[in-house]
C-alpha atoms as a PDB file:
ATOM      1  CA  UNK A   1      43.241 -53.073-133.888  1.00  0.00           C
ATOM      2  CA  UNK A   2      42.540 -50.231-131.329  1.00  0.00           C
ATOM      3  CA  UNK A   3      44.336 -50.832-128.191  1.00  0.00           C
ATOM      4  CA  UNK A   4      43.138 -50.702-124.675  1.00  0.00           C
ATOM      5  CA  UNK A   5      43.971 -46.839-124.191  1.00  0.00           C
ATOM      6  CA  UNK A   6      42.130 -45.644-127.499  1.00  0.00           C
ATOM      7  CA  UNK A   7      38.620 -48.017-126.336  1.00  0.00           C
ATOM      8  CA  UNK A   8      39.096 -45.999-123.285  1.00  0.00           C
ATOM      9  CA  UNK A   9      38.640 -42.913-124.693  1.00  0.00           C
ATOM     10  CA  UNK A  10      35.836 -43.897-127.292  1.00  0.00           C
ATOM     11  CA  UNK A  11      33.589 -44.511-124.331  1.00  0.00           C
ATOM     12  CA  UNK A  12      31.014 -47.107-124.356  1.00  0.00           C
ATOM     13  CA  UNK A  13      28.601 -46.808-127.007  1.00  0.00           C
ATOM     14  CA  UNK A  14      24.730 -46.926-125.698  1.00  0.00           C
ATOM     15  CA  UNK A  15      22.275 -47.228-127.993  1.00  0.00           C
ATOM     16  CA  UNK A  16      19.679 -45.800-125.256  1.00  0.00           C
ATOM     17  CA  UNK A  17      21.741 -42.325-125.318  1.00  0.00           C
ATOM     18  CA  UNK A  18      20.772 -41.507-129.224  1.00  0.00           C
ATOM     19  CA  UNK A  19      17.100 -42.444-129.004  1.00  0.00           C
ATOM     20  CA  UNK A  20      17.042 -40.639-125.827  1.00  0.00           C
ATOM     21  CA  UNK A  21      18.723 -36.968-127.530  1.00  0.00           C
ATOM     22  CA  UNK A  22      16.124 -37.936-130.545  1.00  0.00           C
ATOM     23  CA  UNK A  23      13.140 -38.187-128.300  1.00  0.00           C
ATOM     24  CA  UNK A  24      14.330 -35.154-126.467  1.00  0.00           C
ATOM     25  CA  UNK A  25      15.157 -33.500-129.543  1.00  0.00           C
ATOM     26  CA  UNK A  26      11.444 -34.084-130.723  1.00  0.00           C
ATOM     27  CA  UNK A  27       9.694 -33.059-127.838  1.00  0.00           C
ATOM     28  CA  UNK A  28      11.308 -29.521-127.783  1.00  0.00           C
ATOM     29  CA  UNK A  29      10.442 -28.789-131.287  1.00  0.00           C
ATOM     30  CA  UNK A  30       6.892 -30.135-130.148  1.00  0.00           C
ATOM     31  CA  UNK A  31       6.507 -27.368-127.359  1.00  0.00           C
ATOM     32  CA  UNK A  32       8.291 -25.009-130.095  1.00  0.00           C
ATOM     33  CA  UNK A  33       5.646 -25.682-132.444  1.00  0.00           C
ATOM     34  CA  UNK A  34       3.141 -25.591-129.449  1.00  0.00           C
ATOM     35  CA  UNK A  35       4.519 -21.698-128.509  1.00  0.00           C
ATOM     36  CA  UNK A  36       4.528 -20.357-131.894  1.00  0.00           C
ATOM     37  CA  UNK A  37       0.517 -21.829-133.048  1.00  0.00           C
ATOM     38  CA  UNK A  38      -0.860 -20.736-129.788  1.00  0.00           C
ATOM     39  CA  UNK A  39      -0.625 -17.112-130.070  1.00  0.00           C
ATOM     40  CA  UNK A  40      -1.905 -17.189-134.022  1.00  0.00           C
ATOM     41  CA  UNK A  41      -4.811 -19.350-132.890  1.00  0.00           C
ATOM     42  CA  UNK A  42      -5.918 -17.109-130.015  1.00  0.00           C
ATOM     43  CA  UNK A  43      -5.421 -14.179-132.871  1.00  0.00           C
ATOM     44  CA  UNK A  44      -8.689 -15.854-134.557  1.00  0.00           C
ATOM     45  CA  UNK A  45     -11.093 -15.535-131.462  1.00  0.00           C
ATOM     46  CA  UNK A  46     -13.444 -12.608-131.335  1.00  0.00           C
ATOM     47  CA  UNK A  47     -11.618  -9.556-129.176  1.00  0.00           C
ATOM     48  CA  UNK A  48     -13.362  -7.831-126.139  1.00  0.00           C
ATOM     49  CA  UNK A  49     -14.944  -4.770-127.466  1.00  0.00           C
ATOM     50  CA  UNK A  50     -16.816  -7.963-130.276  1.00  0.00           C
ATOM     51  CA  UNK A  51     -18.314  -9.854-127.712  1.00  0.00           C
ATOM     52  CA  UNK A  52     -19.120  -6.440-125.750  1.00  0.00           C
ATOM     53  CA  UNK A  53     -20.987  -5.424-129.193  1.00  0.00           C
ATOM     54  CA  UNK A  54     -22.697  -9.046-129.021  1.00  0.00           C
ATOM     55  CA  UNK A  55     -25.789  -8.112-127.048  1.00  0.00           C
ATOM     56  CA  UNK A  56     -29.261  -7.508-127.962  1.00  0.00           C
ATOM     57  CA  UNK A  57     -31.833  -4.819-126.742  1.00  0.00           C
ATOM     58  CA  UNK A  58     -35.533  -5.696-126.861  1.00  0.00           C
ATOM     59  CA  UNK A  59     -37.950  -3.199-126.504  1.00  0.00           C
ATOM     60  CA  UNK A  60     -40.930  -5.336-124.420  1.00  0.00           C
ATOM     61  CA  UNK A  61     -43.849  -2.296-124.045  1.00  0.00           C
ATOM     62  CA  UNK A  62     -45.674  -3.474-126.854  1.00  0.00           C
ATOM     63  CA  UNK A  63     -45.589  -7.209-125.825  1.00  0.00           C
ATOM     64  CA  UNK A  64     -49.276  -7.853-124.092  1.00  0.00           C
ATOM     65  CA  UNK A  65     -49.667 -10.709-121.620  1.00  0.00           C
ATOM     66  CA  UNK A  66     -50.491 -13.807-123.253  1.00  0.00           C
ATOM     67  CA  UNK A  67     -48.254 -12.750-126.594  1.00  0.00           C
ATOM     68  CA  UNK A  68     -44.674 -13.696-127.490  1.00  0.00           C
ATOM     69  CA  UNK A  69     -42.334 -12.498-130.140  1.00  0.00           C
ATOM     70  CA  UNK A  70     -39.529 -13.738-131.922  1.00  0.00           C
ATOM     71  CA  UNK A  71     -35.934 -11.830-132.424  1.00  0.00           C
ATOM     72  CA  UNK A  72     -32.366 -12.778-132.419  1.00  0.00           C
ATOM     73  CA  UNK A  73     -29.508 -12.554-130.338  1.00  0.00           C
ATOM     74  CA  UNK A  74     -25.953 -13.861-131.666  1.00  0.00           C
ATOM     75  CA  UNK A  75     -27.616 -15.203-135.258  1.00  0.00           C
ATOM     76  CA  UNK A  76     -30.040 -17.295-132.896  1.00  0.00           C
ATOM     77  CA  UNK A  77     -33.229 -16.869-132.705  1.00  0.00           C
ATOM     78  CA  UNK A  78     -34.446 -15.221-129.318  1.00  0.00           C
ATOM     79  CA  UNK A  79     -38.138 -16.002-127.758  1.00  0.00           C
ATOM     80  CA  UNK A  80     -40.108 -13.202-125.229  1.00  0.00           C
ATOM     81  CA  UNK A  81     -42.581 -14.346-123.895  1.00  0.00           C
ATOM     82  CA  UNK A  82     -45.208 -11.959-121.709  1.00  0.00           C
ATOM     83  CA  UNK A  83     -46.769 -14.595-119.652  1.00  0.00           C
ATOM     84  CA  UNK A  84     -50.920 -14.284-118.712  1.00  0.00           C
ATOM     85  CA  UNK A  85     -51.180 -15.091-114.679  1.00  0.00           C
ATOM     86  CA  UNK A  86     -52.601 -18.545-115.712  1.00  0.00           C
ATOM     87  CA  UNK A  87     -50.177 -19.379-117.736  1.00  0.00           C
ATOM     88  CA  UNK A  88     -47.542 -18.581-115.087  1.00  0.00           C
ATOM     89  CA  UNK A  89     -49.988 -20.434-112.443  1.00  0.00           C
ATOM     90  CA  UNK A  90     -50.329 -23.727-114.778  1.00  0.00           C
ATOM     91  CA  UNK A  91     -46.572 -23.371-114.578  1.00  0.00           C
ATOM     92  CA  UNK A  92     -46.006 -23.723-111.170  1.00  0.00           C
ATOM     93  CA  UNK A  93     -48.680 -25.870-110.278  1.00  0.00           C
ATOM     94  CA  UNK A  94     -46.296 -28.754-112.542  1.00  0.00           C
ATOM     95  CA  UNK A  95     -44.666 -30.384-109.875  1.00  0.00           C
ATOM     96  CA  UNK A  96     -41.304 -29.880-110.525  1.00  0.00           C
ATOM     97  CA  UNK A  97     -39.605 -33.677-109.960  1.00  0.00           C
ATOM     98  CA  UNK A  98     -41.941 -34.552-112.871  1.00  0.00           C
ATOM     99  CA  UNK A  99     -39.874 -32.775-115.294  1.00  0.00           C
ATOM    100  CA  UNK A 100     -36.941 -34.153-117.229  1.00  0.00           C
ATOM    101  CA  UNK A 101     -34.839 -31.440-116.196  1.00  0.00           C
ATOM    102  CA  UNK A 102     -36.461 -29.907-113.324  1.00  0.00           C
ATOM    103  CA  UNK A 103     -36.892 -26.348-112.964  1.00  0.00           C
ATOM    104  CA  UNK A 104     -39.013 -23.614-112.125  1.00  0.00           C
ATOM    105  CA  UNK A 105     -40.837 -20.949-113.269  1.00  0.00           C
ATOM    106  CA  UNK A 106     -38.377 -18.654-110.806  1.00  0.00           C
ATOM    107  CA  UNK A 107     -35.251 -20.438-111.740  1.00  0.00           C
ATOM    108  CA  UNK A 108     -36.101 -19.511-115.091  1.00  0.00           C
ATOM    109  CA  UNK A 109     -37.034 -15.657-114.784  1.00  0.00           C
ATOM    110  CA  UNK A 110     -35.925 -13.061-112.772  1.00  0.00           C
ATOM    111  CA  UNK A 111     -37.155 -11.538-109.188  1.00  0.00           C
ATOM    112  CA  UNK A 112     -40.421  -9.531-109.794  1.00  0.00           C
ATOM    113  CA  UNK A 113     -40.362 -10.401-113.585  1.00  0.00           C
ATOM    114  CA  UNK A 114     -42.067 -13.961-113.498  1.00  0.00           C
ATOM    115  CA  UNK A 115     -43.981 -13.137-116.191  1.00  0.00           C
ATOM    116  CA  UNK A 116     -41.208 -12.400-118.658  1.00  0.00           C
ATOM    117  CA  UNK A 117     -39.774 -15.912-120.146  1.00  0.00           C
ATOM    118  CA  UNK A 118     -36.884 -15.489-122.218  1.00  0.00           C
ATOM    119  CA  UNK A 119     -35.395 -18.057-123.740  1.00  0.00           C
ATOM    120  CA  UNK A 120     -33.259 -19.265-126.922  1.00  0.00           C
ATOM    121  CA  UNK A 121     -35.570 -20.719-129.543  1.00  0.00           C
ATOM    122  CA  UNK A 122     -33.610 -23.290-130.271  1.00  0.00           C
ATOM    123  CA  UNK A 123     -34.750 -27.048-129.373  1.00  0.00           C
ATOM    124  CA  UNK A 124     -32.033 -28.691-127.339  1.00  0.00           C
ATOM    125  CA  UNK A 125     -32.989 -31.978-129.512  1.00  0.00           C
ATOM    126  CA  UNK A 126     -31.387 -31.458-133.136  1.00  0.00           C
ATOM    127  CA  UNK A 127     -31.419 -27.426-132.907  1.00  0.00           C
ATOM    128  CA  UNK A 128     -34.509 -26.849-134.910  1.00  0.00           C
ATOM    129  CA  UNK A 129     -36.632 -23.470-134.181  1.00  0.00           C
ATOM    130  CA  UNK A 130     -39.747 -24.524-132.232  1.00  0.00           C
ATOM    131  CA  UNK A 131     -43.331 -23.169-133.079  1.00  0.00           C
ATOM    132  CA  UNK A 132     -45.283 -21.193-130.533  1.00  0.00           C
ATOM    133  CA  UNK A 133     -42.958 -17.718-130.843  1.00  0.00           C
ATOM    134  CA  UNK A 134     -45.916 -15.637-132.186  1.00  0.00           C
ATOM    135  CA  UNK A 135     -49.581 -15.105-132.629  1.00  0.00           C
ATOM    136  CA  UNK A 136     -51.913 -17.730-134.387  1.00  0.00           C
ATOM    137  CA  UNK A 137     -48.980 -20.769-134.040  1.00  0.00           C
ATOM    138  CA  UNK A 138     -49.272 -24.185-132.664  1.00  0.00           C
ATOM    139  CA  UNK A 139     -48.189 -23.818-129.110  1.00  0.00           C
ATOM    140  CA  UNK A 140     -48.207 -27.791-128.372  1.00  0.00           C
ATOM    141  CA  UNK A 141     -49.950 -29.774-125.881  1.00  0.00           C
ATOM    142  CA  UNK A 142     -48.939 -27.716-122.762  1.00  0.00           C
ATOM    143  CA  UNK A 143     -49.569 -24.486-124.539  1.00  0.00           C
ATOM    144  CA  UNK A 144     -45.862 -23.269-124.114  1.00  0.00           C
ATOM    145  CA  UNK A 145     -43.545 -24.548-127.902  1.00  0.00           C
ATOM    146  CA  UNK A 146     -43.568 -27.549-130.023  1.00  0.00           C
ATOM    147  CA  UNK A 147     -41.053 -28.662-132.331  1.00  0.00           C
ATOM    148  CA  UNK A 148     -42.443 -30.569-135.052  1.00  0.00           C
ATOM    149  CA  UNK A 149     -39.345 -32.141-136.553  1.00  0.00           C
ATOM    150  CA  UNK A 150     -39.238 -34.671-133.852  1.00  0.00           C
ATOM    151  CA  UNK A 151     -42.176 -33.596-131.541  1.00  0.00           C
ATOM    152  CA  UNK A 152     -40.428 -32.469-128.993  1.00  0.00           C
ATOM    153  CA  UNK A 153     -43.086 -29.751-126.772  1.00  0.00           C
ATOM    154  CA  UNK A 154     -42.269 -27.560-124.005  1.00  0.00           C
ATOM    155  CA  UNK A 155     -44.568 -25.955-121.528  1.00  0.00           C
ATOM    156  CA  UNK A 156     -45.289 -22.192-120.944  1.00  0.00           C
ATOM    157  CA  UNK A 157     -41.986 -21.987-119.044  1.00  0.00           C
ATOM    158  CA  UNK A 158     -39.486 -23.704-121.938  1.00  0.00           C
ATOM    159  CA  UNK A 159     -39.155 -26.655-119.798  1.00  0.00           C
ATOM    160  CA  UNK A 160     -39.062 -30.070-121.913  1.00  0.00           C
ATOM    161  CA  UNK A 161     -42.305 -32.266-121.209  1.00  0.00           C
ATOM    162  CA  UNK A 162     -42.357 -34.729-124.114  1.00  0.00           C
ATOM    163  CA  UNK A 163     -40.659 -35.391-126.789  1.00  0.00           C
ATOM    164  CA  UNK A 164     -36.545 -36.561-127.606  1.00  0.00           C
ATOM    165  CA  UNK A 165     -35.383 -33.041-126.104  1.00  0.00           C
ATOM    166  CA  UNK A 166     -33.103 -33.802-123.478  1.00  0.00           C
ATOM    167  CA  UNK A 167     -33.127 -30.598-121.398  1.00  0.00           C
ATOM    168  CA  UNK A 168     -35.104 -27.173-121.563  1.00  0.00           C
ATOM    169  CA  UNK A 169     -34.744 -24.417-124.048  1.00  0.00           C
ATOM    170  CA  UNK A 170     -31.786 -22.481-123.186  1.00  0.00           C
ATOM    171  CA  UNK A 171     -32.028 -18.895-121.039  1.00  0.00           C
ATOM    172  CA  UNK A 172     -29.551 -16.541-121.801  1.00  0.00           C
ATOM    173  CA  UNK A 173     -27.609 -14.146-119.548  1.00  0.00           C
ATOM    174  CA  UNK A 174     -30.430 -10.584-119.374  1.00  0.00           C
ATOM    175  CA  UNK A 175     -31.216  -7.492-117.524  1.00  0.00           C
ATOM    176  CA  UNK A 176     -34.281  -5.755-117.158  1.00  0.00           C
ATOM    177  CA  UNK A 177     -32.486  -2.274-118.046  1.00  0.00           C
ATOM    178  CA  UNK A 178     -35.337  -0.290-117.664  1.00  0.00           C
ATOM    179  CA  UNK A 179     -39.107  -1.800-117.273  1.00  0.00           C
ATOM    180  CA  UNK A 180     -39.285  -1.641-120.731  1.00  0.00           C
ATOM    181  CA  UNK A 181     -36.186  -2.212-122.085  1.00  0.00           C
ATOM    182  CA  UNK A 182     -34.041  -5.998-121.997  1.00  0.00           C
ATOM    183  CA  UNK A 183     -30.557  -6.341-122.440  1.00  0.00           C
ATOM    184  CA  UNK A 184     -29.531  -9.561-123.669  1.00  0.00           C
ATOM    185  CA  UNK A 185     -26.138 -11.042-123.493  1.00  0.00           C
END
């Protein structure tokens, strides 16, 4: 039988004090595991001079009003579209709290290039590739891109008027680089 001095010494035993060192013990290997995967995960992302390399030039000169063309930027495909003063007038004249996502013409262009839509042709519904890119395709019922997967048809400035498409067809980051030349991405 342990006497009086020796139950003194043991200490008190708490059962909170293991599970405590245990949940301690588990939570630094947790950030340990945490410091080590971090820097082998960021290892997999594309590095600077990649996503530098990730833009795409389009040569527009040949592009008459009225005409669009299809390319790619970043595997995607890429619609330019040289638009014919009507078109750009039927798109403004849509008043713009009508739309589903409301935007206009200008939001979606830039200064003194109205008549230069460039967007992603990709439909915002289920990611299929809309018609209306090039010559001789069905444009839809506002004369801009249809998607006939789900029906989904834009305007002549990629803005969403009917259809399951929840917002607009996408415009990427560009620069007019020369009057000729766009720099997308």
């Amino acid at each position: 039988m342990a006497t009086d001095h020796e139950a003194i010494a043991e200490g008190p035993q708490d059962p909170r004090r293991r599970d405590y060192l245990q949940i301690g013990a588990v939570a630094f290997a947790g950030v340990g595991v945490g410091v080590i995967a971090l820097p082998l995960i960021n290892q997999m992302n594309p590095s600077a001079d990649v996503l530098a390399a990730s833009s795409t030039e389009v040569d527009v000169s040949a592009i008459q009003p009225g005409q669009a063309i299809k390319t790619t930027f970043r595997k995607q495909p890429l619609f330019v579209r040289n638009l014919t003063p009507a078109e750009i007038a039927a798109a403004d004249a849509v008043p713009v709290s009508s739309l589903r996502d409301p935007e206009t013409l200008e939001q979606r262009t830039k200064p003194g290039k109205t008549n230069w839509l460039i967007t992603l042709g990709v439909c915002t519904h289920l990611g299929c590739v809309p018609l209306g890119a090039g010559e001789g395709e069905n444009k839809g019922p506002f004369g801009g891109y249809f998607c006939p997967c789900h029906g989904s048809a834009y305007d002549t400035a990629g803005r969403i008027r009917q259809g399951p498409a929840p917002t607009n067809l996408h415009v990427p980051d560009y620069v007019f680089t020369s009057d000729t030349v766009v720099t997308v991405g």
